[in-house]
PDB file of N, CA and C in Angstrom:
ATOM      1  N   UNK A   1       0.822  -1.196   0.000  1.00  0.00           N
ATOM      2  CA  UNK A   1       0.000   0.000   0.000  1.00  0.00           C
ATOM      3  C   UNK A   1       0.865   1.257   0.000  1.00  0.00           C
ATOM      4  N   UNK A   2       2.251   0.902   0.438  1.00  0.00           N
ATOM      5  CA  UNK A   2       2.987   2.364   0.385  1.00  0.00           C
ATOM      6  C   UNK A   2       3.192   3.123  -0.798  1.00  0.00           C
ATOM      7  N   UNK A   3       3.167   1.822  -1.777  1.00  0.00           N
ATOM      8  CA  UNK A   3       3.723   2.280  -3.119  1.00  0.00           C
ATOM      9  C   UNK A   3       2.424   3.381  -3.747  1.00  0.00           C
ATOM     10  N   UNK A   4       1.276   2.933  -3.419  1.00  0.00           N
ATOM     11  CA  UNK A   4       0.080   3.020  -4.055  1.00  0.00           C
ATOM     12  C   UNK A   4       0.298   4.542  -3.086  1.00  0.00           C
ATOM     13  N   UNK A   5       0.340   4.618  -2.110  1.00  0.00           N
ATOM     14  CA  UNK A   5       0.044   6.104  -1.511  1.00  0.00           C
ATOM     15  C   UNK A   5       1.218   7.370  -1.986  1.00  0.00           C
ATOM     16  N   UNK A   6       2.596   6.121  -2.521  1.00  0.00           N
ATOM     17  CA  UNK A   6       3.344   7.285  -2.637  1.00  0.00           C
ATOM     18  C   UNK A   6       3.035   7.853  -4.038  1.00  0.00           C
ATOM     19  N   UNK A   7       2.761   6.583  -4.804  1.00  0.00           N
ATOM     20  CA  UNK A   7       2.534   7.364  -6.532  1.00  0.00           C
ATOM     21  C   UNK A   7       0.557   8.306  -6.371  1.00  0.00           C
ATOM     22  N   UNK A   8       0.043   8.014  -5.517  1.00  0.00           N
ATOM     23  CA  UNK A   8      -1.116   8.976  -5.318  1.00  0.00           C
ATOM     24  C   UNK A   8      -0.239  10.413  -5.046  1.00  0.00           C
ATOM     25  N   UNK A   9       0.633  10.743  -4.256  1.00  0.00           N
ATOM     26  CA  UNK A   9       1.023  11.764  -3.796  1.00  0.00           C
ATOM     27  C   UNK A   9       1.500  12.760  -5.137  1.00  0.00           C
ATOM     28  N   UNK A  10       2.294  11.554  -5.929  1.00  0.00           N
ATOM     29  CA  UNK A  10       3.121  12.233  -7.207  1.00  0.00           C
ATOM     30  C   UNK A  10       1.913  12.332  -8.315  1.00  0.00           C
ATOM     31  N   UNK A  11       0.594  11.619  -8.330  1.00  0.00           N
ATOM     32  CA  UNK A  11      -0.688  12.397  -9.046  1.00  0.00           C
ATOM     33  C   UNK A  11      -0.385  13.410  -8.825  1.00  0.00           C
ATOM     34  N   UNK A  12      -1.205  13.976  -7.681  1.00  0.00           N
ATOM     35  CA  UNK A  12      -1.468  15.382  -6.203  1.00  0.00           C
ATOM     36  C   UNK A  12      -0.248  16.150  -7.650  1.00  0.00           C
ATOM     37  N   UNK A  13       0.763  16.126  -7.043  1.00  0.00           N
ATOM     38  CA  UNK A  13       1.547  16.747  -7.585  1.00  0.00           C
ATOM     39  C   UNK A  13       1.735  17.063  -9.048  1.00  0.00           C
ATOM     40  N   UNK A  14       1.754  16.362  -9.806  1.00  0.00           N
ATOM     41  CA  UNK A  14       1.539  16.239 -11.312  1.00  0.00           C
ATOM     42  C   UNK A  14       0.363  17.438 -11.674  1.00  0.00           C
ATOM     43  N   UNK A  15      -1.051  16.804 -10.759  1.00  0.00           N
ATOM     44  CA  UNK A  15      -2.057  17.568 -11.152  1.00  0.00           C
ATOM     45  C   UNK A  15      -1.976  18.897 -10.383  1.00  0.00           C
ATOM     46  N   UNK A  16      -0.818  19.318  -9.513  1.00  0.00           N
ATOM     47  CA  UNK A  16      -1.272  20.803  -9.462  1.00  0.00           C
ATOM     48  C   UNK A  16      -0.113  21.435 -10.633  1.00  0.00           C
ATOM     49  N   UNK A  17       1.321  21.116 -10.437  1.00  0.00           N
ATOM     50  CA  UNK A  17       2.485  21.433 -11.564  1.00  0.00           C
ATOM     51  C   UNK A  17       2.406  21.598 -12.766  1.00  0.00           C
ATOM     52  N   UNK A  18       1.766  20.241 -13.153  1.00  0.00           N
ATOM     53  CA  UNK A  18       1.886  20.220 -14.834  1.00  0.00           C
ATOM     54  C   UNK A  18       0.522  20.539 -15.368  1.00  0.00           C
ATOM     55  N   UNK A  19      -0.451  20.074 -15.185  1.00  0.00           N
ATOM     56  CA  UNK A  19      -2.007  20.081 -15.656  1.00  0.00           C
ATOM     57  C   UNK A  19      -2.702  21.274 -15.336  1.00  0.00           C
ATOM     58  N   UNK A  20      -2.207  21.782 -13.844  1.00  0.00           N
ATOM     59  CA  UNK A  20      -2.703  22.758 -13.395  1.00  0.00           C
ATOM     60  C   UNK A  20      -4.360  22.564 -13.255  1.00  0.00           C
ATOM     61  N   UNK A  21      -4.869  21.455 -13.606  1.00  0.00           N
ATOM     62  CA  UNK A  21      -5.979  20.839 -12.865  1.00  0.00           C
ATOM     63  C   UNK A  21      -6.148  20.865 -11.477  1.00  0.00           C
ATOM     64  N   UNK A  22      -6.828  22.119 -10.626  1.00  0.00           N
ATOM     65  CA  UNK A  22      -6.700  22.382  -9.550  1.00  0.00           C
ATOM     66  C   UNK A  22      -8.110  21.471  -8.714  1.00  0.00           C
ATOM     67  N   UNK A  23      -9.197  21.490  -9.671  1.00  0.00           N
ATOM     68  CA  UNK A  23     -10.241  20.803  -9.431  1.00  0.00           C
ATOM     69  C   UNK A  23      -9.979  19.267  -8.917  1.00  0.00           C
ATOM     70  N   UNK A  24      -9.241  19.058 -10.225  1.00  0.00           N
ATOM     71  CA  UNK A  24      -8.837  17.272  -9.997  1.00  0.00           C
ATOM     72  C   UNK A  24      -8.264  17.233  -8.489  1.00  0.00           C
ATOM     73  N   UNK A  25      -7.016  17.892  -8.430  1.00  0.00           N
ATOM     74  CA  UNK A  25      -5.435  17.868  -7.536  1.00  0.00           C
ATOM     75  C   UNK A  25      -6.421  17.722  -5.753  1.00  0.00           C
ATOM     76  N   UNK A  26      -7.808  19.190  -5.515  1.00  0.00           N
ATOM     77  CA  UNK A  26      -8.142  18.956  -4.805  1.00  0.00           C
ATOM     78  C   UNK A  26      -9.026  17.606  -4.320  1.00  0.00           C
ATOM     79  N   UNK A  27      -9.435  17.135  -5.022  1.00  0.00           N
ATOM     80  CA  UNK A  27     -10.123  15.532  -4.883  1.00  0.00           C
ATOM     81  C   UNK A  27      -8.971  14.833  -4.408  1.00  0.00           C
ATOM     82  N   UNK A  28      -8.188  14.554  -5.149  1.00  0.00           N
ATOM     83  CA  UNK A  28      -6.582  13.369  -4.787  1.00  0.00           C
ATOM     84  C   UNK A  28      -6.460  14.019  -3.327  1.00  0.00           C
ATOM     85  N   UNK A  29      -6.024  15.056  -2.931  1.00  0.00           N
ATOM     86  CA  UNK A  29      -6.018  15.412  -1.418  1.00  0.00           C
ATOM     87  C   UNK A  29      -7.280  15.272  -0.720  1.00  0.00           C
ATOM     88  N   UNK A  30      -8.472  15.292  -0.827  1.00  0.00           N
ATOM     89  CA  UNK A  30      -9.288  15.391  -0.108  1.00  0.00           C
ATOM     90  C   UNK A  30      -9.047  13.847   0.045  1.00  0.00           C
ATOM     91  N   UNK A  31      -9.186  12.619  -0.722  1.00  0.00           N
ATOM     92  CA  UNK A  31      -8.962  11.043  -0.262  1.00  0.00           C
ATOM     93  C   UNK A  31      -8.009  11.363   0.453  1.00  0.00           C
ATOM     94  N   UNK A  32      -6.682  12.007   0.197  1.00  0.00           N
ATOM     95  CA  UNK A  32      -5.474  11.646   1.094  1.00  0.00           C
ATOM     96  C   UNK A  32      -5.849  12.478   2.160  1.00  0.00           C
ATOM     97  N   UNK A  33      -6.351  12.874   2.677  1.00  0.00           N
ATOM     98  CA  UNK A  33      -7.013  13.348   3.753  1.00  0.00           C
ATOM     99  C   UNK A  33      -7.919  12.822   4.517  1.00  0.00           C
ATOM    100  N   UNK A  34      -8.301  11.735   3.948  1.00  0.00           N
ATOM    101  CA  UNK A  34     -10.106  10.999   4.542  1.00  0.00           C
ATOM    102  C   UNK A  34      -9.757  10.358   5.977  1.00  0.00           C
ATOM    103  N   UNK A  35     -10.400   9.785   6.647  1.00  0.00           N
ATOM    104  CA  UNK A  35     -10.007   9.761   8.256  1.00  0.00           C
ATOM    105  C   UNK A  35      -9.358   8.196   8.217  1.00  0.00           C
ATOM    106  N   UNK A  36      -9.934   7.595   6.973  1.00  0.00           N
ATOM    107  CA  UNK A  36      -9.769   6.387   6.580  1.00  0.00           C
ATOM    108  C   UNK A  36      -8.508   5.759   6.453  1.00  0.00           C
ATOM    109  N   UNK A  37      -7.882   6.658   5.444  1.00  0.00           N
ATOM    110  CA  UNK A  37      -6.187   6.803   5.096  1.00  0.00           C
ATOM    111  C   UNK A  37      -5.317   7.625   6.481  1.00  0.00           C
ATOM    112  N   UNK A  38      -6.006   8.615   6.306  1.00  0.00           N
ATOM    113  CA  UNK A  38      -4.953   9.131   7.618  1.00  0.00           C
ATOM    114  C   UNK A  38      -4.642   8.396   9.274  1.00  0.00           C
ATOM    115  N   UNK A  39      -5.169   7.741   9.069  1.00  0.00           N
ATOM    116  CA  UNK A  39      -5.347   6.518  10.429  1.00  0.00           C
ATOM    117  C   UNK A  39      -4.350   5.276  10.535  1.00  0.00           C
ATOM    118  N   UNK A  40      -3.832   5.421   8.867  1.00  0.00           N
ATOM    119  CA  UNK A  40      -2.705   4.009   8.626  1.00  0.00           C
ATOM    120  C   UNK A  40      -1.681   4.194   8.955  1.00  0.00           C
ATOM    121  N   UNK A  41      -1.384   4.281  10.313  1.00  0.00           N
ATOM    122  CA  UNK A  41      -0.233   5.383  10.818  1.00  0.00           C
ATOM    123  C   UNK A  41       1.226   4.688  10.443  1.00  0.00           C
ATOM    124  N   UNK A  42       0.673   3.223  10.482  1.00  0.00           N
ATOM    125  CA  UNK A  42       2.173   2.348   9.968  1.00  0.00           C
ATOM    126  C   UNK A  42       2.681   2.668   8.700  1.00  0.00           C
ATOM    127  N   UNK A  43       1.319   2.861   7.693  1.00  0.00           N
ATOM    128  CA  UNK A  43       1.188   2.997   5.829  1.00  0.00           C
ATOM    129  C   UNK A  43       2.665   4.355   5.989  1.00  0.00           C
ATOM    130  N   UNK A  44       1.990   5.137   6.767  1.00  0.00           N
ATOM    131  CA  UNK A  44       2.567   6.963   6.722  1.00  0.00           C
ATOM    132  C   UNK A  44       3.444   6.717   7.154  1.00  0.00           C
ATOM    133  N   UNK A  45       4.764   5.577   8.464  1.00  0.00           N
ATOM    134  CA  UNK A  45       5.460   5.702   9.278  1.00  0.00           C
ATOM    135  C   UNK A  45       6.586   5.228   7.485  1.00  0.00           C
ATOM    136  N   UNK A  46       6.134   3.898   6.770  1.00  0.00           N
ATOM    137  CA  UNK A  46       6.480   3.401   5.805  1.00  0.00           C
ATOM    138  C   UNK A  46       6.962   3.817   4.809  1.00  0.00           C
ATOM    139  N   UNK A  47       5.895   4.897   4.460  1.00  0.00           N
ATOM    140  CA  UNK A  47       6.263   6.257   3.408  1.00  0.00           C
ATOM    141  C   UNK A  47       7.446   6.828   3.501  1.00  0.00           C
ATOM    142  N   UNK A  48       7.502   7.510   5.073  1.00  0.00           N
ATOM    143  CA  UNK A  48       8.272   8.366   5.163  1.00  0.00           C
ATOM    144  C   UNK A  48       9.491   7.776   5.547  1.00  0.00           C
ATOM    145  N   UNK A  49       9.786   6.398   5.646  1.00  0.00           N
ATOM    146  CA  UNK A  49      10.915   5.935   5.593  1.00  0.00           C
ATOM    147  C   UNK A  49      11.637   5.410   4.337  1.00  0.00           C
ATOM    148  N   UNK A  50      10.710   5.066   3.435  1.00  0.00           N
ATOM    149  CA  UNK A  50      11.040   4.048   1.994  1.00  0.00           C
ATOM    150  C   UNK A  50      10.468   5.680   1.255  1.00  0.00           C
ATOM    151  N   UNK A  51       9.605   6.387   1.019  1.00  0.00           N
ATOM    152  CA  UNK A  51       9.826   7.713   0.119  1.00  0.00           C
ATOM    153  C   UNK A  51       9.814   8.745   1.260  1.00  0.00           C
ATOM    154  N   UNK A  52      10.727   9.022   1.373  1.00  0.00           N
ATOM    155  CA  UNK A  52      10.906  10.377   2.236  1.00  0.00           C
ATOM    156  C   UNK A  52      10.381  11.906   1.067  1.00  0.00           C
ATOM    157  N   UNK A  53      11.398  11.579   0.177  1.00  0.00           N
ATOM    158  CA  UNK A  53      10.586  13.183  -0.479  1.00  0.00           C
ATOM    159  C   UNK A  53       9.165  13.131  -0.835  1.00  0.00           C
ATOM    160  N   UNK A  54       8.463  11.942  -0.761  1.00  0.00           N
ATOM    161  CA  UNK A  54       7.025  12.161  -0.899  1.00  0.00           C
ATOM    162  C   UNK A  54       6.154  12.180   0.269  1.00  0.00           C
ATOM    163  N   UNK A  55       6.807  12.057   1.656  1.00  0.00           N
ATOM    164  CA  UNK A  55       5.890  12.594   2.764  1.00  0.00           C
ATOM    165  C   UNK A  55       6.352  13.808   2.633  1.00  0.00           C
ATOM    166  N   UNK A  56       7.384  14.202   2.730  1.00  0.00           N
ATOM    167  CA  UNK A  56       7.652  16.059   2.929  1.00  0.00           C
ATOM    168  C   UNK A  56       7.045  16.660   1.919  1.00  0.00           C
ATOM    169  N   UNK A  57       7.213  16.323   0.798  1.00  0.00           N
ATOM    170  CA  UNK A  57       6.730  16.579  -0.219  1.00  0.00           C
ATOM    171  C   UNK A  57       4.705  16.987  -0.022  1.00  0.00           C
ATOM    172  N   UNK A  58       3.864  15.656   0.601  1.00  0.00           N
ATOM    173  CA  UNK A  58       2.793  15.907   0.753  1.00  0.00           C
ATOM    174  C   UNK A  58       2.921  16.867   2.270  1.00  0.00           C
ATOM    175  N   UNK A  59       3.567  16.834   3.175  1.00  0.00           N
ATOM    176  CA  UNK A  59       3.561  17.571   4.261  1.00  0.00           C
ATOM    177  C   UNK A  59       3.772  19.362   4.079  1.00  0.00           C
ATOM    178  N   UNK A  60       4.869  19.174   3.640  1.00  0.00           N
ATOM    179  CA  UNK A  60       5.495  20.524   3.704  1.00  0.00           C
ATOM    180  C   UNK A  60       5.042  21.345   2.131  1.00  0.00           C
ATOM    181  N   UNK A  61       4.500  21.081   1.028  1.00  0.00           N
ATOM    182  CA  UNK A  61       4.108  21.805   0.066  1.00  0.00           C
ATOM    183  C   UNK A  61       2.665  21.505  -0.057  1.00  0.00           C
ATOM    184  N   UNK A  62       1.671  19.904  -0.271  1.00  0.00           N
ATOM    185  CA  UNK A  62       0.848  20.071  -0.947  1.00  0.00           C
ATOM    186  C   UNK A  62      -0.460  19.956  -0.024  1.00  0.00           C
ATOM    187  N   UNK A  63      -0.212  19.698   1.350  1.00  0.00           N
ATOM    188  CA  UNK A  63      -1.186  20.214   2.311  1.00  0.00           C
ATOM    189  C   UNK A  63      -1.310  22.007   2.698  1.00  0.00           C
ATOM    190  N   UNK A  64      -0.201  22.728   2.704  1.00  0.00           N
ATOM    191  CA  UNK A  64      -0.260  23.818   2.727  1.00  0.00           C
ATOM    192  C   UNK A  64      -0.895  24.523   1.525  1.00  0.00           C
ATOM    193  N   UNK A  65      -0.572  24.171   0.666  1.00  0.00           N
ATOM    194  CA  UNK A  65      -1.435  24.549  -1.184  1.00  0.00           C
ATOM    195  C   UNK A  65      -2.899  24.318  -0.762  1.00  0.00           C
ATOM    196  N   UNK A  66      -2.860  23.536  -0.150  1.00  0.00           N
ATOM    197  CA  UNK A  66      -4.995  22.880  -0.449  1.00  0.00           C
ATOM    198  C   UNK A  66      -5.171  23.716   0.474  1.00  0.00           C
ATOM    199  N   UNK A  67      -4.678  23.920   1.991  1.00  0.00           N
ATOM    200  CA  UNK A  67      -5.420  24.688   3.026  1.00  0.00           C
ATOM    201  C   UNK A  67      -5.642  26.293   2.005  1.00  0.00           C
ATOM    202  N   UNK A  68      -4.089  26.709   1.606  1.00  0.00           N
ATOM    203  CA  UNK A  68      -4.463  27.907   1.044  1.00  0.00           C
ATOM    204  C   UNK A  68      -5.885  28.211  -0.047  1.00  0.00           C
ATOM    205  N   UNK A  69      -5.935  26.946  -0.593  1.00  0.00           N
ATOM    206  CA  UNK A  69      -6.994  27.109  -2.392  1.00  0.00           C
ATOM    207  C   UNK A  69      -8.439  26.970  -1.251  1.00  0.00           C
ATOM    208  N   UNK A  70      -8.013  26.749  -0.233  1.00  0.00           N
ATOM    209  CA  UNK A  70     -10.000  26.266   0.715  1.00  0.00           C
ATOM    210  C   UNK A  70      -9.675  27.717   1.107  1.00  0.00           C
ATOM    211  N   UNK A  71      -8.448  28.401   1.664  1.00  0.00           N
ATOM    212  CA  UNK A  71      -8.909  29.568   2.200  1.00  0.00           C
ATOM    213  C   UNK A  71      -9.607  30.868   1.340  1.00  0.00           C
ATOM    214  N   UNK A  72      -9.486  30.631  -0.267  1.00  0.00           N
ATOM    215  CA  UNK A  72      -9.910  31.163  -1.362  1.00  0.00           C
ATOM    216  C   UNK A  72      -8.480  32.142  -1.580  1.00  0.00           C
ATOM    217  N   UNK A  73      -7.398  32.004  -1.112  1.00  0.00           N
ATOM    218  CA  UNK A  73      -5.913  32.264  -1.664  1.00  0.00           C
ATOM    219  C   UNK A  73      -5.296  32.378  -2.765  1.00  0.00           C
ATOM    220  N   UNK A  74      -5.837  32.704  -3.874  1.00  0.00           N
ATOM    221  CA  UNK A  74      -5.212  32.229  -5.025  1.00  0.00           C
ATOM    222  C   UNK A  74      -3.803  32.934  -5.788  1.00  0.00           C
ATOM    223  N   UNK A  75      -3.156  33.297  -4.475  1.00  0.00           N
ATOM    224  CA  UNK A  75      -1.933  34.060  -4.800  1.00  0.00           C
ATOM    225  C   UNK A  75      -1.120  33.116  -5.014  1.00  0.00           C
ATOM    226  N   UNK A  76      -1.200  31.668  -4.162  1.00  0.00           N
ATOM    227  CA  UNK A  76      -0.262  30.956  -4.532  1.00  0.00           C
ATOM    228  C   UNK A  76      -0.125  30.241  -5.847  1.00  0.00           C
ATOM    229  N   UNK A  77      -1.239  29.888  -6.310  1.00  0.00           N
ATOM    230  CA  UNK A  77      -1.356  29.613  -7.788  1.00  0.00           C
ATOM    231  C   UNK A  77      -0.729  30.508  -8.731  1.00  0.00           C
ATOM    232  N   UNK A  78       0.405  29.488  -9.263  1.00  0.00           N
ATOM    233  CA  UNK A  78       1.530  30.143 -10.506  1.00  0.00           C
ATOM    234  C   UNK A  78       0.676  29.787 -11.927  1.00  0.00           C
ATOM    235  N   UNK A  79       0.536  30.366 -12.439  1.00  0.00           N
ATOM    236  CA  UNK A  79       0.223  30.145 -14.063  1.00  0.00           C
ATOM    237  C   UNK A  79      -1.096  30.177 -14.215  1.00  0.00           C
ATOM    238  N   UNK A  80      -1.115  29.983 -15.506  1.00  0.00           N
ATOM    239  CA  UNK A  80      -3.160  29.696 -15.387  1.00  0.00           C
ATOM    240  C   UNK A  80      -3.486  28.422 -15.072  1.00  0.00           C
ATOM    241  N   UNK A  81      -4.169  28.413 -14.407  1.00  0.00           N
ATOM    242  CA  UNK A  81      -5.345  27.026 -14.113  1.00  0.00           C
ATOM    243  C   UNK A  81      -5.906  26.482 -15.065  1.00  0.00           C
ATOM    244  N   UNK A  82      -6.242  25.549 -15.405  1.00  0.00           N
ATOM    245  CA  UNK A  82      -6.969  24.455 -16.634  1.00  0.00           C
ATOM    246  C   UNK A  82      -8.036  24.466 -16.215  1.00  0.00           C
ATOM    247  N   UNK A  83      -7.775  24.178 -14.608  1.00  0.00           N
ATOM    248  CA  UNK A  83      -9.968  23.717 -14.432  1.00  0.00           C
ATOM    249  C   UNK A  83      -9.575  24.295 -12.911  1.00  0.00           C
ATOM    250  N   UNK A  84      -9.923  25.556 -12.433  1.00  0.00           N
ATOM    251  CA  UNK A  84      -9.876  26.077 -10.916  1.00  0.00           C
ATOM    252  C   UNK A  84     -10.385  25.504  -9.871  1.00  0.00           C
ATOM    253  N   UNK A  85      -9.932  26.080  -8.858  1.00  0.00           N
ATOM    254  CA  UNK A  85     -10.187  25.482  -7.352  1.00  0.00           C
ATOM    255  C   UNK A  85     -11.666  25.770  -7.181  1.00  0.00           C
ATOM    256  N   UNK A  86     -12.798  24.976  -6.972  1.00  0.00           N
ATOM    257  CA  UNK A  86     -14.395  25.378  -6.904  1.00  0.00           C
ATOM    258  C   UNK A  86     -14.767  25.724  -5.517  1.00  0.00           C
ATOM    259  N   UNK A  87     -13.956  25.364  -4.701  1.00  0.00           N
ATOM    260  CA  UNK A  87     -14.728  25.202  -3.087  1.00  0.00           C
ATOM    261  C   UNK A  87     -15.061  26.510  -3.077  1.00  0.00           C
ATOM    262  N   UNK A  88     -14.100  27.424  -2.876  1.00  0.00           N
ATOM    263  CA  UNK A  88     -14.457  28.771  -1.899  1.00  0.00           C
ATOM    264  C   UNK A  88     -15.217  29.540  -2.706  1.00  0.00           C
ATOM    265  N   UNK A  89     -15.420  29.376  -4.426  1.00  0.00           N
ATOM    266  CA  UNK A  89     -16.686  29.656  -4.592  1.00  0.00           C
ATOM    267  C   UNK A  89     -17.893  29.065  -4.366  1.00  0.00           C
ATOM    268  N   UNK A  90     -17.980  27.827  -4.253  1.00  0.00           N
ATOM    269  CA  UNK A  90     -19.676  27.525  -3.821  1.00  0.00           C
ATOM    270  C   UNK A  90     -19.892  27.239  -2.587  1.00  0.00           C
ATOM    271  N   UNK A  91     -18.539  27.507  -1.346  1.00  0.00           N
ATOM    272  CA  UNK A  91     -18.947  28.254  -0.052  1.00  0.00           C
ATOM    273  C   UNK A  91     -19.699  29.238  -0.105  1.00  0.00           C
ATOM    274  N   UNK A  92     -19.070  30.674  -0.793  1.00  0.00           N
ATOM    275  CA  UNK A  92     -20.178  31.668  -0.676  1.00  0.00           C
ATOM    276  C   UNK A  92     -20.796  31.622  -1.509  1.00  0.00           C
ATOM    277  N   UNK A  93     -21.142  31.100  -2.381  1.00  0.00           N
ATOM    278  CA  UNK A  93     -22.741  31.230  -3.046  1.00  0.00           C
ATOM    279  C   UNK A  93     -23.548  29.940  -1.956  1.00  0.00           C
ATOM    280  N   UNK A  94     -23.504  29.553  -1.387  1.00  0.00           N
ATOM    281  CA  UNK A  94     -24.314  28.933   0.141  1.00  0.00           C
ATOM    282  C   UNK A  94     -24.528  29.524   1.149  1.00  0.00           C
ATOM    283  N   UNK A  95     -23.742  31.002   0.706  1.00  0.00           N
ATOM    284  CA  UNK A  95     -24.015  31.720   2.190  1.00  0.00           C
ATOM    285  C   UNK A  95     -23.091  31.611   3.189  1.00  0.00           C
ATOM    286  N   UNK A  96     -21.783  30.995   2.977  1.00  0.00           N
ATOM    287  CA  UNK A  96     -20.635  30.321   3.770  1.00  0.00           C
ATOM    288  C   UNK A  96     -19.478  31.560   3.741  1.00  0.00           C
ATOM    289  N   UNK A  97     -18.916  31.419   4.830  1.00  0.00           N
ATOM    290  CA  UNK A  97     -17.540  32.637   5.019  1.00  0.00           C
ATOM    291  C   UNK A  97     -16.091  31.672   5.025  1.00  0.00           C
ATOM    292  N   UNK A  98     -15.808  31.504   3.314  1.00  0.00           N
ATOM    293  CA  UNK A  98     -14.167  30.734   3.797  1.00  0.00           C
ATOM    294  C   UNK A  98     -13.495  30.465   4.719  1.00  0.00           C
ATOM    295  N   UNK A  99     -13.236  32.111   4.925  1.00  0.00           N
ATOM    296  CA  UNK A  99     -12.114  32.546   5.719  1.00  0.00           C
ATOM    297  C   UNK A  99     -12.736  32.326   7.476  1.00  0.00           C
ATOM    298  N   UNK A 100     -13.640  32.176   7.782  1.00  0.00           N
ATOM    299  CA  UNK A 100     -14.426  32.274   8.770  1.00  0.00           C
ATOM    300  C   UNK A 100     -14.381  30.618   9.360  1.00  0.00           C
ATOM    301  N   UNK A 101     -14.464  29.777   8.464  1.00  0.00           N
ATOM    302  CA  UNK A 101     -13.543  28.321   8.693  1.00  0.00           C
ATOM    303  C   UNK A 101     -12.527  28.008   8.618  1.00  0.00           C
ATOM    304  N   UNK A 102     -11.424  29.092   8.583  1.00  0.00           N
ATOM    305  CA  UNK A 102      -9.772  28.914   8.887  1.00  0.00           C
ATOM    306  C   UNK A 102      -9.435  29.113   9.884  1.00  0.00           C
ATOM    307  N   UNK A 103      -8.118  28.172  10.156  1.00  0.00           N
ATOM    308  CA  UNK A 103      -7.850  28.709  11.013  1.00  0.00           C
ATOM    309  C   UNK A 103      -6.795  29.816  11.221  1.00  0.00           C
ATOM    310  N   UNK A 104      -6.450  30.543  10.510  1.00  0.00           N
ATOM    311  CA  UNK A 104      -5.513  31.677  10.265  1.00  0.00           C
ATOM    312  C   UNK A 104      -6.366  33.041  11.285  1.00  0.00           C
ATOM    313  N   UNK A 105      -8.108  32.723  10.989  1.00  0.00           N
ATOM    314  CA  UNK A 105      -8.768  33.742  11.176  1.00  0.00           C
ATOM    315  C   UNK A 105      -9.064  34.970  10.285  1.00  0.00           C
ATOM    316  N   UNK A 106      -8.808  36.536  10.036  1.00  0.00           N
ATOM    317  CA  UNK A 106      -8.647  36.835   9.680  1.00  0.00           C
ATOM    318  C   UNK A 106      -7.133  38.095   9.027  1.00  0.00           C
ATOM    319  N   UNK A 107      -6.890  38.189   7.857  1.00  0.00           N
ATOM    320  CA  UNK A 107      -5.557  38.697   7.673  1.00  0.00           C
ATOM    321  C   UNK A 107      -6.005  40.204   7.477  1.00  0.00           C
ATOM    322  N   UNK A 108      -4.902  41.147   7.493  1.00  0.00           N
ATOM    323  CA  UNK A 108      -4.989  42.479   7.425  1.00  0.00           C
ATOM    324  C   UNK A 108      -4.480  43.223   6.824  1.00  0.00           C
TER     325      UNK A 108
END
C-alpha cells in the first residue's frame, strides 16, 4: 500500500504542476485526507521511511497549497489554471464565510 500512496502523492503533484488541474489535484487530497487513510499510521510511518521526499513533499508543500486554495488564496497559484479550485466559490454562493472556517482567522 505504500507504493500506491506514494505514486497517489506524485498524481497530487503532477495535477497541481503540470495540468494545473486544480479541481482534480483537490479531490486526490481530499482522499489523502479521509479519516480512513490518515489513520494508517504504519502505511505513513512506511512512506516516510522508503519515500521520504514524498511525505515532505505531501507535508510541507501540498497540504499547505490545499489549506491555502480552501482559504480562497489564489496568490499561490503560478500560471493559469486548466480547471480552478471550486470550493471557496460555492462556499459563498451557500451563504458560507471561507475565511471564517480557517484557522488563520482573519488577515490584514
Amino acid at each position: 500500500f505504500v507504493v500506491y500512496l506514494h505514486k497517489i502523492i506524485l498524481l497530487a503533484q503532477a495535477l497541481k504542476e503540470h495540468t494545473h488541474n486544480l479541481y482534480s489535484f483537490s479531490a486526490v487530497m481530499k482522499a489523502l485526507e479521509m479519516p480512513q487513510i490518515v489513520r494508517l499510521e504504519m502505511t505513513w510511518r512506511a512512506l516516510r521511511r522508503n519515500h521520504t521526499e514524498s511525505a515532505v513533499l505531501f507535508e510541507k508543500k501540498l497540504k499547505p497549497f490545499m489549506k491555502s486554495l480552501n482559504e480562497g488564496d489564489d496568490s499561490v497559484v503560478q500560471g493559469p489554471a486548466a480547471v480552478p479550485h471550486l470550493v471557496p466559490l460555492l462556499m459563498v454562493m451557500e451563504g458560507e464565510d471561507p475565511v471564517e472556517n480557517s484557522d488563520r482567522g482573519c488577515q490584514v
